[in-house]
N, C-alpha and C. Protein backbone atom coordinates (compact mmCIF):
# COMPACT_ATOMS: atom_id res chain seq x y z
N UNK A 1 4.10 72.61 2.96
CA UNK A 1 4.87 71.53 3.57
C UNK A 1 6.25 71.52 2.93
N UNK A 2 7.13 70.99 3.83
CA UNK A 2 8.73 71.74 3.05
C UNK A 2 8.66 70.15 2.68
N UNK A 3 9.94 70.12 2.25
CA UNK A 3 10.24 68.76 0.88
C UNK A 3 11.01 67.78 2.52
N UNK A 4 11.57 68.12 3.30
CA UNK A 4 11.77 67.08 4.19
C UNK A 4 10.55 66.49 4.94
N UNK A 5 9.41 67.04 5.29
CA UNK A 5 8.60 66.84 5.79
C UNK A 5 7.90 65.84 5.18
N UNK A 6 8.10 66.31 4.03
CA UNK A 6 6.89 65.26 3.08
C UNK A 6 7.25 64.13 2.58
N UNK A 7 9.02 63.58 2.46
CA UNK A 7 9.62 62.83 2.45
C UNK A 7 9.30 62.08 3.75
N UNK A 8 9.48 62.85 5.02
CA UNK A 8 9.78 62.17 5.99
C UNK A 8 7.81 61.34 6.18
N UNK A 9 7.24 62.18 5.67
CA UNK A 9 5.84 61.50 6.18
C UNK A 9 5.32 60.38 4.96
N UNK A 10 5.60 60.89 3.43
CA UNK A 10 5.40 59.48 2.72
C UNK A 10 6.50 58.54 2.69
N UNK A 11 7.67 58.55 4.06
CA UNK A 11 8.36 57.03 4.62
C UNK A 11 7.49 56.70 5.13
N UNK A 12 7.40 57.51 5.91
CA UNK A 12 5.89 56.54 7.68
C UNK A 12 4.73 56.25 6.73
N UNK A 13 4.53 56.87 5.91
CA UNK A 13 2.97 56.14 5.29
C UNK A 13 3.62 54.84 4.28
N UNK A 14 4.80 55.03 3.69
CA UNK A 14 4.68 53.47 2.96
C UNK A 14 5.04 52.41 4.17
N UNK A 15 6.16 52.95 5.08
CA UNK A 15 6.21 51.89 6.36
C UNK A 15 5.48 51.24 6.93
N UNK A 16 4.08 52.41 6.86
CA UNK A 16 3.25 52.11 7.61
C UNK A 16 2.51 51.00 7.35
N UNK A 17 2.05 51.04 6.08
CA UNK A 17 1.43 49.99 4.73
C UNK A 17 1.93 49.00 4.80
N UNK A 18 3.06 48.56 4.83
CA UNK A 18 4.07 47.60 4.64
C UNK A 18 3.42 47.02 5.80
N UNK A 19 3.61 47.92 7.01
CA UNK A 19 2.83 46.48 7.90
C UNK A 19 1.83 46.32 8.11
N UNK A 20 0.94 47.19 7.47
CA UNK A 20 -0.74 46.91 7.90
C UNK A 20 -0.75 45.42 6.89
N UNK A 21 -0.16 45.63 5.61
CA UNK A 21 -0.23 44.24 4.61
C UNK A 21 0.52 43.49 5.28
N UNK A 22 1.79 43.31 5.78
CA UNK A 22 2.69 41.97 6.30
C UNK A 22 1.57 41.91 7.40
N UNK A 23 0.35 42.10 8.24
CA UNK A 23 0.14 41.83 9.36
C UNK A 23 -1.56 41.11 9.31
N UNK A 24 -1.43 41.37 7.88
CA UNK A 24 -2.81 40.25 7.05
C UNK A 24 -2.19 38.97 6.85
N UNK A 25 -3.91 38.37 7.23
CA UNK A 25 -3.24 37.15 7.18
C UNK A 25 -3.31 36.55 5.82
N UNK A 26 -2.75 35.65 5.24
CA UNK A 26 -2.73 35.52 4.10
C UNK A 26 -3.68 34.16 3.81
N UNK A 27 -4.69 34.48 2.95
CA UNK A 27 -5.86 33.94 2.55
C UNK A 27 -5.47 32.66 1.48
N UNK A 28 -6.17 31.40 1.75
CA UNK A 28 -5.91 30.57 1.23
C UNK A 28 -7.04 29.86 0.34
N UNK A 29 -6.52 29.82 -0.84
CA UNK A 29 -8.01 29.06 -1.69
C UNK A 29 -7.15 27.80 -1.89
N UNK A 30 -8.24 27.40 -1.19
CA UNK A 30 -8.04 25.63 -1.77
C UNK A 30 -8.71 24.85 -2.90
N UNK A 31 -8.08 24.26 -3.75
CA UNK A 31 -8.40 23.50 -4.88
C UNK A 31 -8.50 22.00 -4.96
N UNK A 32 -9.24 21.50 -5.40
CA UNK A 32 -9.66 19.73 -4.69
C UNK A 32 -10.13 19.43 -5.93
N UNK A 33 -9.29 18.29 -6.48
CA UNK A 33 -10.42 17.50 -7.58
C UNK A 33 -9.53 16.07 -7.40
N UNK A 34 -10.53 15.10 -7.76
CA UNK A 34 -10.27 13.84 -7.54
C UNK A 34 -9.40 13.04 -8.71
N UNK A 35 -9.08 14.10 -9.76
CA UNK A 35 -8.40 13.74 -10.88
C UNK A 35 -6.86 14.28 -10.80
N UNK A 36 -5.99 14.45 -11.88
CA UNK A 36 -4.84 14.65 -11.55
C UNK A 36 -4.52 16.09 -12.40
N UNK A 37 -3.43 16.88 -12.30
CA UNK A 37 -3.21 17.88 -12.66
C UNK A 37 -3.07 17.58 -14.40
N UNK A 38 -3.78 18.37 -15.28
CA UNK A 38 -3.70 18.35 -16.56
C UNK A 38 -5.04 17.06 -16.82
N UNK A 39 -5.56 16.85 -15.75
CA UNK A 39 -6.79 16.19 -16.46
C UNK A 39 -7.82 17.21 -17.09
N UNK A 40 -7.96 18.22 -16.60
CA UNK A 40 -8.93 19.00 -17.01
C UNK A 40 -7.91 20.25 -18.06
N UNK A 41 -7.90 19.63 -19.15
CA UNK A 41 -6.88 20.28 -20.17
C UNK A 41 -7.33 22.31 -19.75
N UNK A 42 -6.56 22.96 -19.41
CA UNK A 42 -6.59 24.33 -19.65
C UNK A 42 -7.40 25.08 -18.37
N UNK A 43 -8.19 24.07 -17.47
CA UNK A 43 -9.04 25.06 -17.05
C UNK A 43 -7.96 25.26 -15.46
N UNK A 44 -7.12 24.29 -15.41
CA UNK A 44 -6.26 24.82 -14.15
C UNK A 44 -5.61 26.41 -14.30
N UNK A 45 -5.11 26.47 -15.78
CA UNK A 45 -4.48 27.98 -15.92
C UNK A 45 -5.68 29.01 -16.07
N UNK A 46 -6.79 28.72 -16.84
CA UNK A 46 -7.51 29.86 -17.07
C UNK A 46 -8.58 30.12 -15.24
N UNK A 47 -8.65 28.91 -14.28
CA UNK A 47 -8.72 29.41 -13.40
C UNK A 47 -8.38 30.47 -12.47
N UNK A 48 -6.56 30.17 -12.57
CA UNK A 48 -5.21 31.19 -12.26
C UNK A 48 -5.92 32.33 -12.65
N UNK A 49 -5.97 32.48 -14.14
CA UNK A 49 -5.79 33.68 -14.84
C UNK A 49 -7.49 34.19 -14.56
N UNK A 50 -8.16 33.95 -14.21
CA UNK A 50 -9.72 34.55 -14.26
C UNK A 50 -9.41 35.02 -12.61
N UNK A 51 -8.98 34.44 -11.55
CA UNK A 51 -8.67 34.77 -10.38
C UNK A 51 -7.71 36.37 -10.13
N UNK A 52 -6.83 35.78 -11.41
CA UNK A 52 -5.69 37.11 -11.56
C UNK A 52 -6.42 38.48 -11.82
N UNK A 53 -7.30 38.16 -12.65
CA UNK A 53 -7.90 39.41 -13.86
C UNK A 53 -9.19 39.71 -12.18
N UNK A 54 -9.33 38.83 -11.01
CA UNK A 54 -10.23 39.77 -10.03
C UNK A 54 -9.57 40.24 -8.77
N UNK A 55 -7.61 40.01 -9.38
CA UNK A 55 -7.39 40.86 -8.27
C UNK A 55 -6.38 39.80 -7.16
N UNK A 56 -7.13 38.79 -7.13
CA UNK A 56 -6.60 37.38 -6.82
C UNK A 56 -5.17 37.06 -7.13
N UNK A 57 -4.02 37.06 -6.90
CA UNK A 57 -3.18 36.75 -7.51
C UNK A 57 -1.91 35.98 -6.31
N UNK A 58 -1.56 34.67 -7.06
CA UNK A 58 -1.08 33.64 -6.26
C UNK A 58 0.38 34.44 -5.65
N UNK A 59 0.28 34.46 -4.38
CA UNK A 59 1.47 35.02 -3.77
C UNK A 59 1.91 35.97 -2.96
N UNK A 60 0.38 37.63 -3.77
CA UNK A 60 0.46 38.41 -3.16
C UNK A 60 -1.10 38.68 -2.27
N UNK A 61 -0.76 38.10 -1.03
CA UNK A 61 -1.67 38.43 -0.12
C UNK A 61 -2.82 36.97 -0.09
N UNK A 62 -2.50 36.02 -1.36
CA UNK A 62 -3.09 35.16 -1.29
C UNK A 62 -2.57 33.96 -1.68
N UNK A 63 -2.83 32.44 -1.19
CA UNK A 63 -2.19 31.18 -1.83
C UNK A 63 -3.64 30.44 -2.41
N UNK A 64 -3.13 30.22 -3.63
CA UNK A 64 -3.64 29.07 -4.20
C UNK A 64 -3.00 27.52 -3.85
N UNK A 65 -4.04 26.55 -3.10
CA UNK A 65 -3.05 25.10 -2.81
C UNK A 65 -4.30 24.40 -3.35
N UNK A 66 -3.73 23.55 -3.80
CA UNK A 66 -3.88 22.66 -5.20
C UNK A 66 -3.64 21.38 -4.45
N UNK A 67 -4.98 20.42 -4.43
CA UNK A 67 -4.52 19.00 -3.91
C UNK A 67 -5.26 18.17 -4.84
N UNK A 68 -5.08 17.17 -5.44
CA UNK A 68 -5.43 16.54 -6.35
C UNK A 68 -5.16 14.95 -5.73
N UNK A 69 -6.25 14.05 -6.25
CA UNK A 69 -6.75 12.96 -5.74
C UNK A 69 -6.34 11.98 -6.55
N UNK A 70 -5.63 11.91 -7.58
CA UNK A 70 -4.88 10.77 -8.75
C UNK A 70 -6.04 9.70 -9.02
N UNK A 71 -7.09 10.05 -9.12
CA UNK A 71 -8.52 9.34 -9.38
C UNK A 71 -8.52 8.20 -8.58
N UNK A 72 -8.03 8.76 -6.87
CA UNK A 72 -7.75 7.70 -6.00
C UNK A 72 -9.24 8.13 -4.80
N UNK A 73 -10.02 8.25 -5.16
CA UNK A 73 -11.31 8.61 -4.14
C UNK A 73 -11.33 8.38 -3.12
N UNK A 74 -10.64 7.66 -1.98
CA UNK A 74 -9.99 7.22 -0.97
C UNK A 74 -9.38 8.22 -0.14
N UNK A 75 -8.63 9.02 -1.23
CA UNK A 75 -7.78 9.80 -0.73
C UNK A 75 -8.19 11.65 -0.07
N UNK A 76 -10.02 11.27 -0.61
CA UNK A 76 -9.56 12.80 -0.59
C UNK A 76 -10.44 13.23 0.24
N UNK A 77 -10.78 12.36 1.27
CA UNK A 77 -11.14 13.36 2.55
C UNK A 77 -10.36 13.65 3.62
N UNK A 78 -8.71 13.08 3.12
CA UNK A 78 -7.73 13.73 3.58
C UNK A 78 -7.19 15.07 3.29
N UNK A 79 -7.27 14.86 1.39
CA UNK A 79 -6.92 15.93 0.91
C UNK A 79 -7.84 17.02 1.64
N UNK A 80 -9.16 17.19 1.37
CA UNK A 80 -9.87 17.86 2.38
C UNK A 80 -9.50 18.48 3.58
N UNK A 81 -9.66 17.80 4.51
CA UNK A 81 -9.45 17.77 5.84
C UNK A 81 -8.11 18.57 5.89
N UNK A 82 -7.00 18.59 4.79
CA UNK A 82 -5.74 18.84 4.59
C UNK A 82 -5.89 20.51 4.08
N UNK A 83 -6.81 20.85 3.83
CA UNK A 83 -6.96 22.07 3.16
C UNK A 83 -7.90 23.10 4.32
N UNK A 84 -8.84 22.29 4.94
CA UNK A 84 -9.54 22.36 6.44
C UNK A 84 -8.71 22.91 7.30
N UNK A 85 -7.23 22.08 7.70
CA UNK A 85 -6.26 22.87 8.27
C UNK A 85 -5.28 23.97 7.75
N UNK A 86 -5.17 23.89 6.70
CA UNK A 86 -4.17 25.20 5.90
C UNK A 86 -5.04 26.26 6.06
N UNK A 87 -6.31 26.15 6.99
CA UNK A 87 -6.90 27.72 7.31
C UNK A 87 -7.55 28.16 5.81
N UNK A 88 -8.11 27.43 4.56
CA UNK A 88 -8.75 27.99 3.34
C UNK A 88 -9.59 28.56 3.66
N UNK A 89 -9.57 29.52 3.08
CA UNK A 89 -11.11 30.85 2.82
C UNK A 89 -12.22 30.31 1.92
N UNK A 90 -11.80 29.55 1.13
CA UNK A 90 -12.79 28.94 0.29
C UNK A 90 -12.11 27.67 -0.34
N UNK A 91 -13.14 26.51 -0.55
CA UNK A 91 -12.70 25.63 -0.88
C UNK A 91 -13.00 25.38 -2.45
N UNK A 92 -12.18 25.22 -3.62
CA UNK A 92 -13.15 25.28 -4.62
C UNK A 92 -12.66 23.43 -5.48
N UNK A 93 -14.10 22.77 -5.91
CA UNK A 93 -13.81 21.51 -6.07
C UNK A 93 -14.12 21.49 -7.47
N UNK A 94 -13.54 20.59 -8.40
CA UNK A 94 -13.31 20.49 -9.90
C UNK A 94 -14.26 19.27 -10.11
N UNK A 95 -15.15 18.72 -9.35
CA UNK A 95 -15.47 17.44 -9.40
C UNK A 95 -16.69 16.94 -8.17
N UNK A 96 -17.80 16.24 -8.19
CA UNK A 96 -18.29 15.84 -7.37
C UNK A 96 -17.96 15.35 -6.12
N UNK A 97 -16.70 14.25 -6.51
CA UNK A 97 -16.51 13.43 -5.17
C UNK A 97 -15.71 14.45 -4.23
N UNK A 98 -15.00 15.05 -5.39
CA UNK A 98 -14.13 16.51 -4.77
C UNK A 98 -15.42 17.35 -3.65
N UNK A 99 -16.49 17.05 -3.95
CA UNK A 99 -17.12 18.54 -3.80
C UNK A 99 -17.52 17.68 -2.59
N UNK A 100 -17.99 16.20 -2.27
CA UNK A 100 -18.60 15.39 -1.55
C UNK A 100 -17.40 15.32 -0.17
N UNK A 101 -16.19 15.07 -0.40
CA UNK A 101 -15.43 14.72 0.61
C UNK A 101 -15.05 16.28 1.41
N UNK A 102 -15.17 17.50 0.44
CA UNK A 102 -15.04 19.29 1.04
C UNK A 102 -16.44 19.15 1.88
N UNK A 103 -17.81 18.57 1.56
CA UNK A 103 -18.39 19.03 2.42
C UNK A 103 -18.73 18.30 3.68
N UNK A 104 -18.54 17.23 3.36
CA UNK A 104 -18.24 16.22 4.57
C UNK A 104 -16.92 17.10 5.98
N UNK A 105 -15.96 17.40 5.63
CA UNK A 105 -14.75 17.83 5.89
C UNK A 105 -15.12 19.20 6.38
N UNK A 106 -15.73 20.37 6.41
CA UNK A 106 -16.64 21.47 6.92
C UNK A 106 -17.75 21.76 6.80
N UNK A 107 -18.12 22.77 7.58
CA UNK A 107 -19.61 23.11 7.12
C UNK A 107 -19.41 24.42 7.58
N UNK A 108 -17.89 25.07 7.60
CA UNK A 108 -18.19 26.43 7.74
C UNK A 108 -17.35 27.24 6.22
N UNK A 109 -16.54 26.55 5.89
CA UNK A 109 -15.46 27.06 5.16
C UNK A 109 -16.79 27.05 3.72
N UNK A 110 -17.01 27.82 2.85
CA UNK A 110 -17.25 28.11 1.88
C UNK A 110 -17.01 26.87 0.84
N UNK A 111 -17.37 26.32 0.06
CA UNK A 111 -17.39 24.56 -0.92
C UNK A 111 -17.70 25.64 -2.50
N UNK A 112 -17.45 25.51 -3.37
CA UNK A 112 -18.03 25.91 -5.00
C UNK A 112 -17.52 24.68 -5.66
N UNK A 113 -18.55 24.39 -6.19
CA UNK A 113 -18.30 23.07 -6.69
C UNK A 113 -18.58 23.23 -8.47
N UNK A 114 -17.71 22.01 -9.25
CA UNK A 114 -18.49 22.22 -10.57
C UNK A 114 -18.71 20.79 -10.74
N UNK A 115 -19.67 20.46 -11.33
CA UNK A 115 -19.69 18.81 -11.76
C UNK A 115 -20.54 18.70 -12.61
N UNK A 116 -20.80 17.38 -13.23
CA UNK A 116 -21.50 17.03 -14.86
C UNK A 116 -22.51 16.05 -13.98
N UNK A 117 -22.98 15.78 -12.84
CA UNK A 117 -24.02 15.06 -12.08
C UNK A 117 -24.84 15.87 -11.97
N UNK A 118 -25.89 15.61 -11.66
CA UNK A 118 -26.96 16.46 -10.81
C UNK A 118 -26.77 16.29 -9.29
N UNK A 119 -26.34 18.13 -9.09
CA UNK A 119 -26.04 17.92 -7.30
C UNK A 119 -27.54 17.62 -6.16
N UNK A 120 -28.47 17.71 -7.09
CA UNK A 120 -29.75 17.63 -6.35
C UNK A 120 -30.09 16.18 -6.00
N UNK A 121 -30.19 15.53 -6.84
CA UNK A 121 -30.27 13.94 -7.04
C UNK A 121 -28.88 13.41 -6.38
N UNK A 122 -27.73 13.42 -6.74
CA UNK A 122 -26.44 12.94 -5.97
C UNK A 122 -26.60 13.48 -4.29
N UNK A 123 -27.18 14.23 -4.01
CA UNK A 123 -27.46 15.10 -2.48
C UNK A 123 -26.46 16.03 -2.56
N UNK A 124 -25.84 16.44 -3.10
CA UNK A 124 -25.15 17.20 -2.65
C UNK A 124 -25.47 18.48 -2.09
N UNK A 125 -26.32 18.87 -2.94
CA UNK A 125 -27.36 20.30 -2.35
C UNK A 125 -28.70 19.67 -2.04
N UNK A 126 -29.17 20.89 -1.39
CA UNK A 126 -30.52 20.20 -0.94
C UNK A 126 -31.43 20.57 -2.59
N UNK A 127 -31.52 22.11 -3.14
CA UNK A 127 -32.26 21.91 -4.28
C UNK A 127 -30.96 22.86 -5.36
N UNK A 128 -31.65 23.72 -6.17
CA UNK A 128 -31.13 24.12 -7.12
C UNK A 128 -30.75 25.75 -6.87
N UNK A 129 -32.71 25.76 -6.53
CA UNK A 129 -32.72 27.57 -5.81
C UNK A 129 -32.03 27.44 -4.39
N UNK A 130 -32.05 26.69 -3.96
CA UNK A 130 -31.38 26.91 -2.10
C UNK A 130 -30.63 25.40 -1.85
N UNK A 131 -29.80 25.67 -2.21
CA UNK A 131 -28.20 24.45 -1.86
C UNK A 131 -28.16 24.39 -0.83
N UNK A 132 -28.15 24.97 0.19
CA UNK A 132 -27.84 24.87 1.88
C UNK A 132 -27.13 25.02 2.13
N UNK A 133 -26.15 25.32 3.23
CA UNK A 133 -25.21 24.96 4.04
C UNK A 133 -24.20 25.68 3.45
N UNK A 134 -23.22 25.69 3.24
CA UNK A 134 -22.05 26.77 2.62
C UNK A 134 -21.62 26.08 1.64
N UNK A 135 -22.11 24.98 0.41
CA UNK A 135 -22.13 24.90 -0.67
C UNK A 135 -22.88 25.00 -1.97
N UNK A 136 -22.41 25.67 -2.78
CA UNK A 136 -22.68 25.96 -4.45
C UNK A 136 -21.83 25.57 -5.06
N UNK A 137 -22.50 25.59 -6.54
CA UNK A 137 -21.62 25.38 -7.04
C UNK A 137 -22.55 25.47 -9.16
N UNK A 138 -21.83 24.37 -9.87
CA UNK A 138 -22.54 24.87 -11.21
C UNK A 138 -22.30 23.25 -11.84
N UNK A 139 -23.67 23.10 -12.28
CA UNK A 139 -23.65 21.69 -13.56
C UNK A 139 -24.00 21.87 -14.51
N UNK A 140 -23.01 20.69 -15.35
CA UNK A 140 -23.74 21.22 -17.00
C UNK A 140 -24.57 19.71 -16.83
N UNK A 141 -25.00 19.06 -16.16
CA UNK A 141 -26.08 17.99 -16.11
C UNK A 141 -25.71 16.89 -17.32
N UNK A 142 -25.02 16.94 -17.36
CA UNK A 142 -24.36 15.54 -18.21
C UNK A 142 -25.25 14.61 -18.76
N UNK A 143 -25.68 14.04 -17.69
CA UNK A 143 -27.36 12.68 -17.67
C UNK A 143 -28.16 13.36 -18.49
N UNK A 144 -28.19 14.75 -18.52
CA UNK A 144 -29.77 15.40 -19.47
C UNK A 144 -29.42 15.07 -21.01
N UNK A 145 -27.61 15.28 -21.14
CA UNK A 145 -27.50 15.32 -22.41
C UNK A 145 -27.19 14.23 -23.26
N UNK A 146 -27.32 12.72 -22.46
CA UNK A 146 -26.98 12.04 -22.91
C UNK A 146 -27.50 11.13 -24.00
N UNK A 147 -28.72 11.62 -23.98
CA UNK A 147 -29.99 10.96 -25.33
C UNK A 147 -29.46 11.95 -26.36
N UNK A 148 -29.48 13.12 -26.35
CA UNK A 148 -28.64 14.29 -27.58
C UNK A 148 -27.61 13.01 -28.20
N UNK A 149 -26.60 13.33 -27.14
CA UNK A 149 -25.41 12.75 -27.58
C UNK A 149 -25.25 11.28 -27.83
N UNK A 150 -26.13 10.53 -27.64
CA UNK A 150 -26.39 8.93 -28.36
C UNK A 150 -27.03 8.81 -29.61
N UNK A 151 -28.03 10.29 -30.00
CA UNK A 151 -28.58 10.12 -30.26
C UNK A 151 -27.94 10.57 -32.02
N UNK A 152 -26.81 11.92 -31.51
CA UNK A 152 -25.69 11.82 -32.62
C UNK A 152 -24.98 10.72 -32.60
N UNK A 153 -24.54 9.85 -31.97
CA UNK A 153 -23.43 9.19 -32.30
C UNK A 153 -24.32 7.70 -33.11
N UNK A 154 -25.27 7.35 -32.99
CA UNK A 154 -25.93 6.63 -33.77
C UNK A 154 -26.74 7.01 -35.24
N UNK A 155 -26.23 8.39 -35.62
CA UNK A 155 -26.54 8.93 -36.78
C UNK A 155 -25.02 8.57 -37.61
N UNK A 156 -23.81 9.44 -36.78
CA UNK A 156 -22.52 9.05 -37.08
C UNK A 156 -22.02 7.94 -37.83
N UNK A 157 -22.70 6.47 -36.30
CA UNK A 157 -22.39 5.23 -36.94
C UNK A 157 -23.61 4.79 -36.86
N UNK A 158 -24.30 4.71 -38.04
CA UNK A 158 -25.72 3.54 -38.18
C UNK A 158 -25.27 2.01 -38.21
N UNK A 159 -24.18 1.86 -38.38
CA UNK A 159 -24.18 0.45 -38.31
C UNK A 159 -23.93 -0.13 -37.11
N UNK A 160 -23.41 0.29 -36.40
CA UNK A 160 -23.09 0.02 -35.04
C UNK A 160 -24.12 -1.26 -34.15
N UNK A 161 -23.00 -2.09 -33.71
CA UNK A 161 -24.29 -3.12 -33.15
C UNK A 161 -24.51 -3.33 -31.39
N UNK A 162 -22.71 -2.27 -30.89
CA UNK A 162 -22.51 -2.36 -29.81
C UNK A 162 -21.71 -1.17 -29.53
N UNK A 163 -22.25 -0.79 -28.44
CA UNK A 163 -21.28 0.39 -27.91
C UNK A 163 -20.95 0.45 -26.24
N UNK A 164 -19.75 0.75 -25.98
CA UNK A 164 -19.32 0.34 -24.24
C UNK A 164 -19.62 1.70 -24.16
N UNK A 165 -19.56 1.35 -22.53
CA UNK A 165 -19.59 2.83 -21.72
C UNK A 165 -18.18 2.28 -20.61
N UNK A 166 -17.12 3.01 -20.65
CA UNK A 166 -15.97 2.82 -19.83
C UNK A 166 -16.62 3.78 -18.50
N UNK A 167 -16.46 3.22 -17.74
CA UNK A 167 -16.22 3.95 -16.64
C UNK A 167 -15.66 3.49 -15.05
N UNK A 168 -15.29 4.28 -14.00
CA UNK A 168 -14.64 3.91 -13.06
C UNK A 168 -15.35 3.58 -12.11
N UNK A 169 -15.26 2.21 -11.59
CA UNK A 169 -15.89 1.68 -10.34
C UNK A 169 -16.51 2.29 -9.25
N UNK A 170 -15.69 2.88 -8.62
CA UNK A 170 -15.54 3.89 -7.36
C UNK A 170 -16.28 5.23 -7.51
N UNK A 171 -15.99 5.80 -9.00
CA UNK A 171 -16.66 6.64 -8.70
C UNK A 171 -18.02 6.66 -7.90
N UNK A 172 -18.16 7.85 -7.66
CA UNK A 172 -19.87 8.09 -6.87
C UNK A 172 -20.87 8.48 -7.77
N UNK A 173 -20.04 8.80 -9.01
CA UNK A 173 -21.57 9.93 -9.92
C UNK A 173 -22.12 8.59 -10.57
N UNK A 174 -21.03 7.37 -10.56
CA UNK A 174 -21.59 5.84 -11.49
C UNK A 174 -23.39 5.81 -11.26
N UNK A 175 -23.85 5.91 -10.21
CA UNK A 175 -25.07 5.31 -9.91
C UNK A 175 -25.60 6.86 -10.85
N UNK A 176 -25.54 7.52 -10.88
CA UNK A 176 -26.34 8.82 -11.43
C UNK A 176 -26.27 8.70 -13.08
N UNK A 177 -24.99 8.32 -13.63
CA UNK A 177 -24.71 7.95 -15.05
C UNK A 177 -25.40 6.84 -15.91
N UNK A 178 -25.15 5.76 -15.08
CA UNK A 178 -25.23 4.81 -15.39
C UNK A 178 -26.98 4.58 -15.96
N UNK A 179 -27.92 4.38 -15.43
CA UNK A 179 -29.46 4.33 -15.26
C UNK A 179 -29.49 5.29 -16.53
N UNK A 180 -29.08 6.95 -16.41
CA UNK A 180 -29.36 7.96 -17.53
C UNK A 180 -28.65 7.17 -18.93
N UNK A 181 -27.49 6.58 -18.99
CA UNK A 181 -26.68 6.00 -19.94
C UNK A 181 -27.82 4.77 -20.69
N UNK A 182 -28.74 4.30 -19.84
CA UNK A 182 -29.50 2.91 -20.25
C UNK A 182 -30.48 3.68 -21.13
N UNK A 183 -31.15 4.48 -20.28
CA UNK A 183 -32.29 5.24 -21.06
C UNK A 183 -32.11 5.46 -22.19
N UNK A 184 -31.10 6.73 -21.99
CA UNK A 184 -30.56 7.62 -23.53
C UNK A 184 -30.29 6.64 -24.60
N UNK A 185 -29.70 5.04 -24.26
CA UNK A 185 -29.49 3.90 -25.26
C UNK A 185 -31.00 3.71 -26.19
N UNK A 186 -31.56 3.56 -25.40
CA UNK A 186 -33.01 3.10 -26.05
C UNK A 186 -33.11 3.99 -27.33
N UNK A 187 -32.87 5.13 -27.80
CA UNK A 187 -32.78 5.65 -29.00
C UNK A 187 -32.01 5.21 -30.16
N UNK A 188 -31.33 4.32 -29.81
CA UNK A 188 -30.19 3.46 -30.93
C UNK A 188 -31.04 2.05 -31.02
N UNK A 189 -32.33 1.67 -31.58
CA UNK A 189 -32.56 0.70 -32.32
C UNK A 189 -32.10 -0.39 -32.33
N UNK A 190 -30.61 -0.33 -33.22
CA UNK A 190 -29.95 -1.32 -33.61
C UNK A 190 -29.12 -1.80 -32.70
N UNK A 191 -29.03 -1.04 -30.97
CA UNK A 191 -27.44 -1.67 -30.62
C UNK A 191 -27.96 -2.68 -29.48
N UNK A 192 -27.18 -3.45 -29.45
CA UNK A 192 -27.15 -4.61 -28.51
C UNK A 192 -27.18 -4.17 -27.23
N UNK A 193 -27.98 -4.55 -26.01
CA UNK A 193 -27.62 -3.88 -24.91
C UNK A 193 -27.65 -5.13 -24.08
N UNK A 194 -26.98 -5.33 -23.09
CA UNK A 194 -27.42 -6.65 -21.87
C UNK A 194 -27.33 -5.41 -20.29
């Protein structure tokens, strides 16, 4: 092959490329949590970067859109519905109510959810081995660990006669926390409960 030829044919093959890629459509992951950006210290970048390291990378050939709910629960089966239309390939939720208002909002688009509830008990999936419907996702079961973790913090402070549990009204996981929060108490003896 002479040297013009082969010039002239790896133009038409990068040309060519150029538009087989400009003529993809460009794939959208959507991101949903009911909290605000920098609530979840680090895992927004190491998301980026675990996405990057499979290839994934925001810009080329794919968008990452990011909608966040300002711990306004109200808001986010818009946000949803808002990510429903930007055409997402997958929806991925940082949070239960996140994961509750994505699946309400489709049932075709792909849901991965992470949350500290149990998605079985909250409904979100039907069980553990078979979720249903086009959502998964991963819990660290929070409620399981909460006798552990009362159970240090009343070693910590033995004197302790009272201890709050802060939490937000609205949320949805409240009814799942709350009941596990009473139980796990009963291991502290000394503290006051009403």
């Amino acid at each position: 092959m002479r040297r013009r030829d082969f010039v002239t044919f790896l133009s038409g093959a990068t040309a060519w490329a150029a538009t087989a890629r400009a003529q993809e459509p460009r794939r959208v992951i959507g991101v949903l949590s009911s909290a605000s950006y920098g609530s979840y210290p680090g895992t927004e970048d190491a998301f980026v970067k675990a996405l990057k390291e499979a290839g994934f990378i925001d810009g080329s050939g794919i968008s990452i859109e990011w909608r966040w709910g300002q711990g306004q629960y109200d808001r986010l089966p818009s946000l949803a519905n808002e990510l429903v239309s930007r055409g997402a390939t997958v929806i991925v939720c940082f949070d239960a109510p996140a994961a509750f208002a994505a699946k309400a909002a489709t049932r075709a688009i792909p849901i991965i959810f992470m949350t500290g509830a149990d998605p079985v008990k909250t409904g979100l999936v039907d069980s553990f081995r078979r979720p249903g419907g086009n959502i998964t996702g991963v819990s660290n079961l929070i409620s399981a660990l909460l006798t552990k973790q009362l159970e240090l913090l009343g070693e910590l402070l033995p004197t302790a006669h009272m201890i709050a549990l802060l939490t937000n009204p609205t949320n949805p996981n409240l009814q799942t926390y709350t009941p596990a929060v009473e139980a796990a108490s009963k291991v502290l003896p000394n503290v006051w409960r009403c």
